[in-house]
N, C-alpha and C. Protein backbone atom coordinates (compact mmCIF):
# COMPACT_ATOMS: atom_id res chain seq x y z
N UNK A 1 105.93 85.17 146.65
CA UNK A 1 106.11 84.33 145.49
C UNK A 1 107.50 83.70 145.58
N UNK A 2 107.16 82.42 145.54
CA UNK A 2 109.25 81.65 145.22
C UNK A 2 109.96 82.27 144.16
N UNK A 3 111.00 82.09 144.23
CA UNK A 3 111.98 82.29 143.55
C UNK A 3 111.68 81.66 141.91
N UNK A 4 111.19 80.11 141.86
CA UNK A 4 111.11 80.06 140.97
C UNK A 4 109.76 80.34 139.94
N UNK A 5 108.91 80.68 140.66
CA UNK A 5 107.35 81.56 139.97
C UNK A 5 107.39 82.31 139.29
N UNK A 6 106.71 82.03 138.06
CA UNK A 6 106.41 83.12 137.18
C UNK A 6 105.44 84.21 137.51
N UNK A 7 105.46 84.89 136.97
CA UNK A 7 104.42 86.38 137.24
C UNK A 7 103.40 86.25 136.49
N UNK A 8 102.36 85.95 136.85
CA UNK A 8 100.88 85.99 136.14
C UNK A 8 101.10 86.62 134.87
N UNK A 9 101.83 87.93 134.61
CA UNK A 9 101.91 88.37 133.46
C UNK A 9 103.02 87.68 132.45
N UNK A 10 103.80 86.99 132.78
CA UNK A 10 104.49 86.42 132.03
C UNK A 10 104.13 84.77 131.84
N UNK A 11 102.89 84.32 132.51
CA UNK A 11 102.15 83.23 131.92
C UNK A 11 101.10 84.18 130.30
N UNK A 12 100.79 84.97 130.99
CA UNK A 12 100.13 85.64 129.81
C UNK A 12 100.34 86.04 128.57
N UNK A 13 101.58 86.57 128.71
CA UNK A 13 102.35 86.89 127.35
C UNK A 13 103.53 85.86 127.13
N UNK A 14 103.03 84.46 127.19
CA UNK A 14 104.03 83.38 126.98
C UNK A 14 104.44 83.69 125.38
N UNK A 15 105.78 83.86 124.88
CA UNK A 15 104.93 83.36 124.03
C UNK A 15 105.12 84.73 122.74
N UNK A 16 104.48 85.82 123.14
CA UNK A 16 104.13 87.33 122.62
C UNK A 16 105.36 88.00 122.90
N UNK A 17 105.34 88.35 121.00
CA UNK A 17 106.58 89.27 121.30
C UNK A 17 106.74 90.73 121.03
N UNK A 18 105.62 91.11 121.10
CA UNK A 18 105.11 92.51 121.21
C UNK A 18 103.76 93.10 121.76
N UNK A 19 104.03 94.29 122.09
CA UNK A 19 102.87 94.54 122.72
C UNK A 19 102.73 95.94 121.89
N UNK A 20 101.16 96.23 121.46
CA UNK A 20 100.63 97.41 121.01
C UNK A 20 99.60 97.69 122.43
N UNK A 21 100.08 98.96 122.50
CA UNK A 21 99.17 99.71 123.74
C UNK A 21 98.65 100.95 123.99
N UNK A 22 97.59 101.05 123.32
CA UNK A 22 96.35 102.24 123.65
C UNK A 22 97.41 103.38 124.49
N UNK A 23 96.67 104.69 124.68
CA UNK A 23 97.33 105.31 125.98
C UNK A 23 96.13 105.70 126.22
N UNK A 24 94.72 106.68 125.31
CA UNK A 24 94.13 107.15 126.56
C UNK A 24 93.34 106.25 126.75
N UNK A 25 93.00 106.40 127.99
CA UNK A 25 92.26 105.47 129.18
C UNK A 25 92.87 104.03 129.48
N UNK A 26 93.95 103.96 128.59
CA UNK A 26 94.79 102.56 128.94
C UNK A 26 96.03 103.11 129.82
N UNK A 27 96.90 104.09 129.70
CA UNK A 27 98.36 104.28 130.17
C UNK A 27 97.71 105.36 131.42
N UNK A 28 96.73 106.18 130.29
CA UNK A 28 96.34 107.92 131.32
C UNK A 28 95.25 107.97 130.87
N UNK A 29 94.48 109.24 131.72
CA UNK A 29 93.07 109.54 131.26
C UNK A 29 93.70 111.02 131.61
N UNK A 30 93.80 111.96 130.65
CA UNK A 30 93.65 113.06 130.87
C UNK A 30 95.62 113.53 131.22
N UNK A 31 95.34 113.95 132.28
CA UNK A 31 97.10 113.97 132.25
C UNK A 31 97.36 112.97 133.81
N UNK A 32 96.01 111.96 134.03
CA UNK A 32 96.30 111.65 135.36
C UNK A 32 97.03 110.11 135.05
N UNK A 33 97.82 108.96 135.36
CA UNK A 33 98.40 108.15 135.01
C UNK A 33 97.67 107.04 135.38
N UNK A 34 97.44 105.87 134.99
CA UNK A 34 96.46 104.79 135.75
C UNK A 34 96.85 103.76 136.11
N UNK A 35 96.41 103.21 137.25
CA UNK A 35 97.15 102.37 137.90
C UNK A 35 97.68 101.40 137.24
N UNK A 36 98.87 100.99 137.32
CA UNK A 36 99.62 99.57 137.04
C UNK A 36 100.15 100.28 135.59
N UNK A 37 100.05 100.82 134.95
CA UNK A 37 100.50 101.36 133.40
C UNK A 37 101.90 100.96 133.43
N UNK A 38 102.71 102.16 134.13
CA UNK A 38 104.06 102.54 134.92
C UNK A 38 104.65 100.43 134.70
N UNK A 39 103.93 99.97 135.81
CA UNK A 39 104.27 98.66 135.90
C UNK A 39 104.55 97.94 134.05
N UNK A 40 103.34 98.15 133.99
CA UNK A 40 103.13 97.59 133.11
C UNK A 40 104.29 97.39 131.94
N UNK A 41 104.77 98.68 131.32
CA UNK A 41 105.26 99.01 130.29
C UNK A 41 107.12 98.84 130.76
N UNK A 42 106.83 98.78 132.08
CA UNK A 42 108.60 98.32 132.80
C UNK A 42 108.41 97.17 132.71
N UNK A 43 107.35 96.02 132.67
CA UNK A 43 107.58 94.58 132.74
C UNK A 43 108.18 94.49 131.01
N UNK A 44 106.82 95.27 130.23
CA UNK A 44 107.14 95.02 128.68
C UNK A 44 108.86 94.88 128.43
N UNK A 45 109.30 95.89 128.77
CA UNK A 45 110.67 95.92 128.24
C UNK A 45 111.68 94.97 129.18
N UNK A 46 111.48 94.94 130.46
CA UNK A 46 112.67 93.77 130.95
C UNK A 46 112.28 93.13 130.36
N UNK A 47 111.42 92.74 129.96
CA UNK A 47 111.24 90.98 129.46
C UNK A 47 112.02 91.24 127.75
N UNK A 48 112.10 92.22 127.57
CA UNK A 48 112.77 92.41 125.96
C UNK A 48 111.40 92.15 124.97
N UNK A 49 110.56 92.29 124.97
CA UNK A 49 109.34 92.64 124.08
C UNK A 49 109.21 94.03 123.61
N UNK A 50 108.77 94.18 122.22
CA UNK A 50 108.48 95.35 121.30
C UNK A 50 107.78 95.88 122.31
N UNK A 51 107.61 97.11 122.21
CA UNK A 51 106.12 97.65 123.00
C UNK A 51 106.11 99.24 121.89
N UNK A 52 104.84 99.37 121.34
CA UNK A 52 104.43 100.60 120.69
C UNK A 52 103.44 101.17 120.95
N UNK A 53 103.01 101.99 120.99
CA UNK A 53 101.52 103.11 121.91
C UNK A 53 101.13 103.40 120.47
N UNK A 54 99.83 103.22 120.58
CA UNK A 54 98.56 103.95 119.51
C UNK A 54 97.60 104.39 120.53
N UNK A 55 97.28 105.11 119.13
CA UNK A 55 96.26 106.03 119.95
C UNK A 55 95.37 106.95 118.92
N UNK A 56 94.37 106.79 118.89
CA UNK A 56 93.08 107.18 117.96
C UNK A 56 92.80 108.75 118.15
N UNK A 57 93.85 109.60 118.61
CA UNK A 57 93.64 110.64 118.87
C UNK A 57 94.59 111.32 118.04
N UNK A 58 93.94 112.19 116.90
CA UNK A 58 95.27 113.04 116.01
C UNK A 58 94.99 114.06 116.74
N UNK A 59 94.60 114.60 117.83
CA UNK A 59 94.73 115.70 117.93
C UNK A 59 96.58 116.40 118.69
N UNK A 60 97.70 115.45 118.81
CA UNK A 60 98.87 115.65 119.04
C UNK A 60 99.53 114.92 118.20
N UNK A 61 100.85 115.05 117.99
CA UNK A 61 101.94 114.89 117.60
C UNK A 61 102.88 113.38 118.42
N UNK A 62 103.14 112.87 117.41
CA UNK A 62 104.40 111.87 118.28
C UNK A 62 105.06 112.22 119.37
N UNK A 63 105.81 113.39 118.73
CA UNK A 63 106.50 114.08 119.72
C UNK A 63 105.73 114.53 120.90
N UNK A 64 104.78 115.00 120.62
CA UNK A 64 104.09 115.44 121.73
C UNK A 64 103.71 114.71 122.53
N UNK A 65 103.12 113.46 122.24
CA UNK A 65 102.39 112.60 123.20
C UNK A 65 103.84 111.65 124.15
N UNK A 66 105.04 111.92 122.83
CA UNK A 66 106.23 111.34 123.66
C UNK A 66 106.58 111.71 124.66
N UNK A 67 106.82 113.28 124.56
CA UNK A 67 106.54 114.69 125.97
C UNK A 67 105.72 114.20 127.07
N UNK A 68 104.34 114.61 126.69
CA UNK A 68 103.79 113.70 127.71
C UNK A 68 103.90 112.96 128.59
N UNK A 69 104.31 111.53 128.07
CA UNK A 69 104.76 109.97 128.33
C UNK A 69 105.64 110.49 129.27
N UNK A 70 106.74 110.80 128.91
CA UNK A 70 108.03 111.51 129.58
C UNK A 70 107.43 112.74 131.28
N UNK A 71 106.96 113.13 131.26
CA UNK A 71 105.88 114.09 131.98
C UNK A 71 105.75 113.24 132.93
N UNK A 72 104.70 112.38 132.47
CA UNK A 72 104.00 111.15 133.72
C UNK A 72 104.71 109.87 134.09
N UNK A 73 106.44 109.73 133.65
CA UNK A 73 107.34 108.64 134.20
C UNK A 73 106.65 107.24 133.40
N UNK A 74 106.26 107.68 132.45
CA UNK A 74 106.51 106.68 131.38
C UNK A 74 106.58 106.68 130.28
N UNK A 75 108.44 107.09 129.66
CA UNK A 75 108.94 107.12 128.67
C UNK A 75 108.48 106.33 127.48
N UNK A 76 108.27 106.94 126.30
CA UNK A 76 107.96 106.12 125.46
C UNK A 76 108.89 106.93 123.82
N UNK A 77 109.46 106.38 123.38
CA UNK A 77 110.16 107.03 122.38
C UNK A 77 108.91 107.92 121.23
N UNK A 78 108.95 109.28 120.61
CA UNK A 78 108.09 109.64 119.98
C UNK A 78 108.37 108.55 118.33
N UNK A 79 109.28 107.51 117.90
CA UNK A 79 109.07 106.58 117.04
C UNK A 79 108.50 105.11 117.54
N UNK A 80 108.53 105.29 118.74
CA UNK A 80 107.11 103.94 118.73
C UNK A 80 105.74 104.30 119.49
N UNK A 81 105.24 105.29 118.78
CA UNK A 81 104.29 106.49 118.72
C UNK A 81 103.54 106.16 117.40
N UNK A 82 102.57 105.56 117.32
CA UNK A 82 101.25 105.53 115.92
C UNK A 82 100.09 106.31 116.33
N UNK A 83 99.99 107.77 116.05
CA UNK A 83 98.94 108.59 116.12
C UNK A 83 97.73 108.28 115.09
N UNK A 84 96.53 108.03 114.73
CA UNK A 84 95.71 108.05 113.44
C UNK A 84 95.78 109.00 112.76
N UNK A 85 96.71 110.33 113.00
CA UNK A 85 96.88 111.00 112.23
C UNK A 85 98.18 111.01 110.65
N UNK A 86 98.87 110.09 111.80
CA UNK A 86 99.65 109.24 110.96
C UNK A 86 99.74 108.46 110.43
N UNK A 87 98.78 106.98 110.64
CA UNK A 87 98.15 105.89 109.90
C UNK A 87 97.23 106.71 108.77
N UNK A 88 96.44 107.66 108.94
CA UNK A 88 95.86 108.23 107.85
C UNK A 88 96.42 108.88 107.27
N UNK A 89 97.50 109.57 107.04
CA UNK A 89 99.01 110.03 106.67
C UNK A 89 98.98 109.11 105.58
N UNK A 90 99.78 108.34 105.98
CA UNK A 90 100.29 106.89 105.19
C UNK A 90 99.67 106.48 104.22
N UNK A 91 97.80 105.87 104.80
CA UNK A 91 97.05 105.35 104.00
C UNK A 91 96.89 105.87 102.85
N UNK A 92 97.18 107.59 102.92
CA UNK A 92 96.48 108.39 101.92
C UNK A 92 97.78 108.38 100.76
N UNK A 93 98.84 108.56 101.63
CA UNK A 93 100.04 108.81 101.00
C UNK A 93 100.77 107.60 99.46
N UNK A 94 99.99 106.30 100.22
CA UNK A 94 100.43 105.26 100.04
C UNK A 94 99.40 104.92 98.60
N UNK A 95 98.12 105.29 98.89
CA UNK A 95 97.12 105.00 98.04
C UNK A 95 96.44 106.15 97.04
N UNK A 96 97.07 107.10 97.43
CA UNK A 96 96.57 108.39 96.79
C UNK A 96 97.28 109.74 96.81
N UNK A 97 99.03 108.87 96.78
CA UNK A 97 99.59 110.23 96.58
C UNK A 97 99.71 111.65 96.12
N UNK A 98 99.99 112.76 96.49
CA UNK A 98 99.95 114.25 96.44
C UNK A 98 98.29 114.07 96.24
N UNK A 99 97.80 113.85 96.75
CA UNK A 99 96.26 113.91 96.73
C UNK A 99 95.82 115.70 97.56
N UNK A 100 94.66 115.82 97.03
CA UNK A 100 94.05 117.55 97.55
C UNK A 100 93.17 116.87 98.64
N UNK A 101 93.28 117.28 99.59
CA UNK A 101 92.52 116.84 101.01
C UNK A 101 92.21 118.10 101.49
N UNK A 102 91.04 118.35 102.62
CA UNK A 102 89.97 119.17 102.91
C UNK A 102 90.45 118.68 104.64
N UNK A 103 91.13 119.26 105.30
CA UNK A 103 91.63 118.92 106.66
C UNK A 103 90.36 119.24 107.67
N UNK A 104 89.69 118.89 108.37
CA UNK A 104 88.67 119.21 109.41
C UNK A 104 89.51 118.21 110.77
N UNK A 105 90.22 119.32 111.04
CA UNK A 105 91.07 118.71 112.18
C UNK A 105 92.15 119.51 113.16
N UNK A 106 92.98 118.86 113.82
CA UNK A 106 93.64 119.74 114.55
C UNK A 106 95.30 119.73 114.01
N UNK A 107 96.19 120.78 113.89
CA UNK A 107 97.23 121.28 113.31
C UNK A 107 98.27 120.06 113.53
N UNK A 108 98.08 118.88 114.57
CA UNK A 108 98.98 118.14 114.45
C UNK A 108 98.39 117.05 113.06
N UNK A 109 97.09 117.25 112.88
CA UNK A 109 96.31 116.07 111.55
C UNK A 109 97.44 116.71 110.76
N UNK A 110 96.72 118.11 110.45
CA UNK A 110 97.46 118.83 109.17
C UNK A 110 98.99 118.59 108.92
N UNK A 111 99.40 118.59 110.20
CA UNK A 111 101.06 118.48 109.90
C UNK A 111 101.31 117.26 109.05
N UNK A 112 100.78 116.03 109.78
CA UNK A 112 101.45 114.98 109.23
C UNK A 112 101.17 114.95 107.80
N UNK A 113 99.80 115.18 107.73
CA UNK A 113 98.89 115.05 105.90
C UNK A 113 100.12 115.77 104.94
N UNK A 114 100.46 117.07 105.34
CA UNK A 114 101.11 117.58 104.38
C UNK A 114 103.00 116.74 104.49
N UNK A 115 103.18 116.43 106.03
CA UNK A 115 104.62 115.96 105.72
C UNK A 115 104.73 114.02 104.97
N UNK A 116 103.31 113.96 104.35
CA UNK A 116 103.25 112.57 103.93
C UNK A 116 103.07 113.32 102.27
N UNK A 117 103.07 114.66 101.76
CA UNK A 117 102.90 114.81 100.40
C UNK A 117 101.92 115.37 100.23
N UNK A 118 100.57 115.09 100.82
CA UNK A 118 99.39 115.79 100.54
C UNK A 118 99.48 117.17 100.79
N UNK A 119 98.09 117.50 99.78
CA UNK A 119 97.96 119.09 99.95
C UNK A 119 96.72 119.23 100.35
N UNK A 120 96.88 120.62 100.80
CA UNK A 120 95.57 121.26 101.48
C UNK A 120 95.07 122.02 100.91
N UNK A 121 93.57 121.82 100.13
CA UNK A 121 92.71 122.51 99.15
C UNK A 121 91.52 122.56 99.58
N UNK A 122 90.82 123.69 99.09
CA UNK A 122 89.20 123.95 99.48
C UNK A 122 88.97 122.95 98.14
N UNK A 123 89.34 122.82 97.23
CA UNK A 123 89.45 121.93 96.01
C UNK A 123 89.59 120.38 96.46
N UNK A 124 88.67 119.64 97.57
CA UNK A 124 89.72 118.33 97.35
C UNK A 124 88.80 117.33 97.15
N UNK A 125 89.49 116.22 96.70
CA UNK A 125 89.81 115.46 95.98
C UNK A 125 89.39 114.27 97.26
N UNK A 126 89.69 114.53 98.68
CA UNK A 126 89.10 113.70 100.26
C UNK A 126 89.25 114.50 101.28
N UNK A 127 88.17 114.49 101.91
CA UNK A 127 88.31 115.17 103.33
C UNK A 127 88.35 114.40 104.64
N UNK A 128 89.40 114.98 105.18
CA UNK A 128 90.09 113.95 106.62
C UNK A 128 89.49 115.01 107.51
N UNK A 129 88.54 114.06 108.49
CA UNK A 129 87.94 114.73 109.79
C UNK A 129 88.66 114.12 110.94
N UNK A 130 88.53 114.96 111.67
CA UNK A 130 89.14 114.51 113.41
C UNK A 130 88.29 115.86 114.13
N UNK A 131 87.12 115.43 114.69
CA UNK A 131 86.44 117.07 115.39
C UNK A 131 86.26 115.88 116.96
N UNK A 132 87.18 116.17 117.59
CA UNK A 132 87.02 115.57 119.00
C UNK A 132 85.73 115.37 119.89
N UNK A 133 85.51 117.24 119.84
CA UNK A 133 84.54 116.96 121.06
C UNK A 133 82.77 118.02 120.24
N UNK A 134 81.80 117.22 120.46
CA UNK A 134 80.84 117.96 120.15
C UNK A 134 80.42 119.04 119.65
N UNK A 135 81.46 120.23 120.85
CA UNK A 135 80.95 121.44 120.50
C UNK A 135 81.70 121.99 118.97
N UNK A 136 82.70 121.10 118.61
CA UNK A 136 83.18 121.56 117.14
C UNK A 136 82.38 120.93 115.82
N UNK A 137 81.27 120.13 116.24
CA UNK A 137 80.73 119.77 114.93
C UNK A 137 79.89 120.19 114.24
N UNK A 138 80.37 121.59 114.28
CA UNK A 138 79.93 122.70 113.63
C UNK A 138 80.85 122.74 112.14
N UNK A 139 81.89 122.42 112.52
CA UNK A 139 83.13 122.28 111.55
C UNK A 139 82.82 121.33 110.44
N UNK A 140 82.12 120.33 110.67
CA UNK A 140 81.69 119.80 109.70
C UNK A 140 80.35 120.13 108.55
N UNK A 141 79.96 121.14 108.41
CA UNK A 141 79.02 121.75 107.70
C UNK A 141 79.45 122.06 106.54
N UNK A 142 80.59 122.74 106.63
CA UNK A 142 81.11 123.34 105.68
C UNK A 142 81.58 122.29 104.70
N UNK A 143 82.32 121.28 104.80
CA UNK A 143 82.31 120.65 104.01
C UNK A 143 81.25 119.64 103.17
N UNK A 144 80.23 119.32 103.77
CA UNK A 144 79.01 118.26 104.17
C UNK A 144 78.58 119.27 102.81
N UNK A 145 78.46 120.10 103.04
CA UNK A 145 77.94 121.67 101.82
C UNK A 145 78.19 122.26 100.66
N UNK A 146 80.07 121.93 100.51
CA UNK A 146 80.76 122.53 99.61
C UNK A 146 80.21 121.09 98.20
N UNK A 147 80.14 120.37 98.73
CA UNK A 147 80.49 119.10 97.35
C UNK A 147 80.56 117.89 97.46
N UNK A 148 80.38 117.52 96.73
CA UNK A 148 80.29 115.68 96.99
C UNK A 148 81.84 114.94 97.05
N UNK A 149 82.36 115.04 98.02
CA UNK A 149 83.98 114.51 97.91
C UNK A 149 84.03 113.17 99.09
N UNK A 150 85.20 112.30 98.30
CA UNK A 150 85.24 110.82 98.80
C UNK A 150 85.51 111.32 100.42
N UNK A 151 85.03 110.38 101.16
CA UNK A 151 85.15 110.49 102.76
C UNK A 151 86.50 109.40 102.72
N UNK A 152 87.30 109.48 103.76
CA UNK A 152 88.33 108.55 104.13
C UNK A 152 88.29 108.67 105.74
């Protein structure tokens, strides 16, 4: 490429001044890293663009998935880290403060629910699910059973 050529990726993001980016199956699948990611997220920042990771998985922590990131040589600060455990955090926090919630999830859901105000009641008021993989949707009975409470 000449000297004066742009990089296919910087015809692409003419323009864009942030990037939101998935991690699993976009950055990693599992703890394995996928090709071009690494690249990827080093172009984001020379070029001086936002870059923030989401990820539809509450089953970790900011911190944790920051760990991670850090693990597989691609740093990502645990504050530009949006878990759905934390967008549902918020939503609830925002729209239905100290609300009684029914957690069907994993201890990083719970963390955030309660560090956004909510409480954790067999009594509630909405129940927040996160059951990953099949063999736990067993977990959902119990509530499906107890009572008629708003889904979020």
């Amino acid at each position: 490429m000449d000297a004066g050529a742009v990089e296919p990726s910087e015809r692409v993001l003419a323009g864009v001044r942030g990037v939101m980016l998935d991690l699993d199956g976009v950055v990693y699948r599992e703890d394995t890293l996928l090709p071009g990611a690494p690249e990827f997220v080093s172009f984001v920042r020379r070029t001086c663009r936002r870059l923030v990771a989401v990820t539809n998985n509450s089953a970790r922590s900011a911190a944790e998935y920051a760990e991670k990131l850090g693990r597989l040589d691609v740093p990502i600060p645990e504050e530009d880290i949006i878990t759905s455990a934390w967008a549902t955090a918020q939503y609830l926090r925002r729209h239905h403060r100290g609300a009684r919630v029914l957690v069907v999830g994993s201890p990083a859901l719970k963390r955030e629910l309660r560090a956004a105000g909510l409480v954790e009641s067999r009594d509630p008021e909405y129940v927040v699910v996160h059951v990953p993989a099949p063999r736990r949707a067993h977990l959902l009975h119990q509530p499906c059973r107890s009572g008629p409470w708003s889904m979020v």
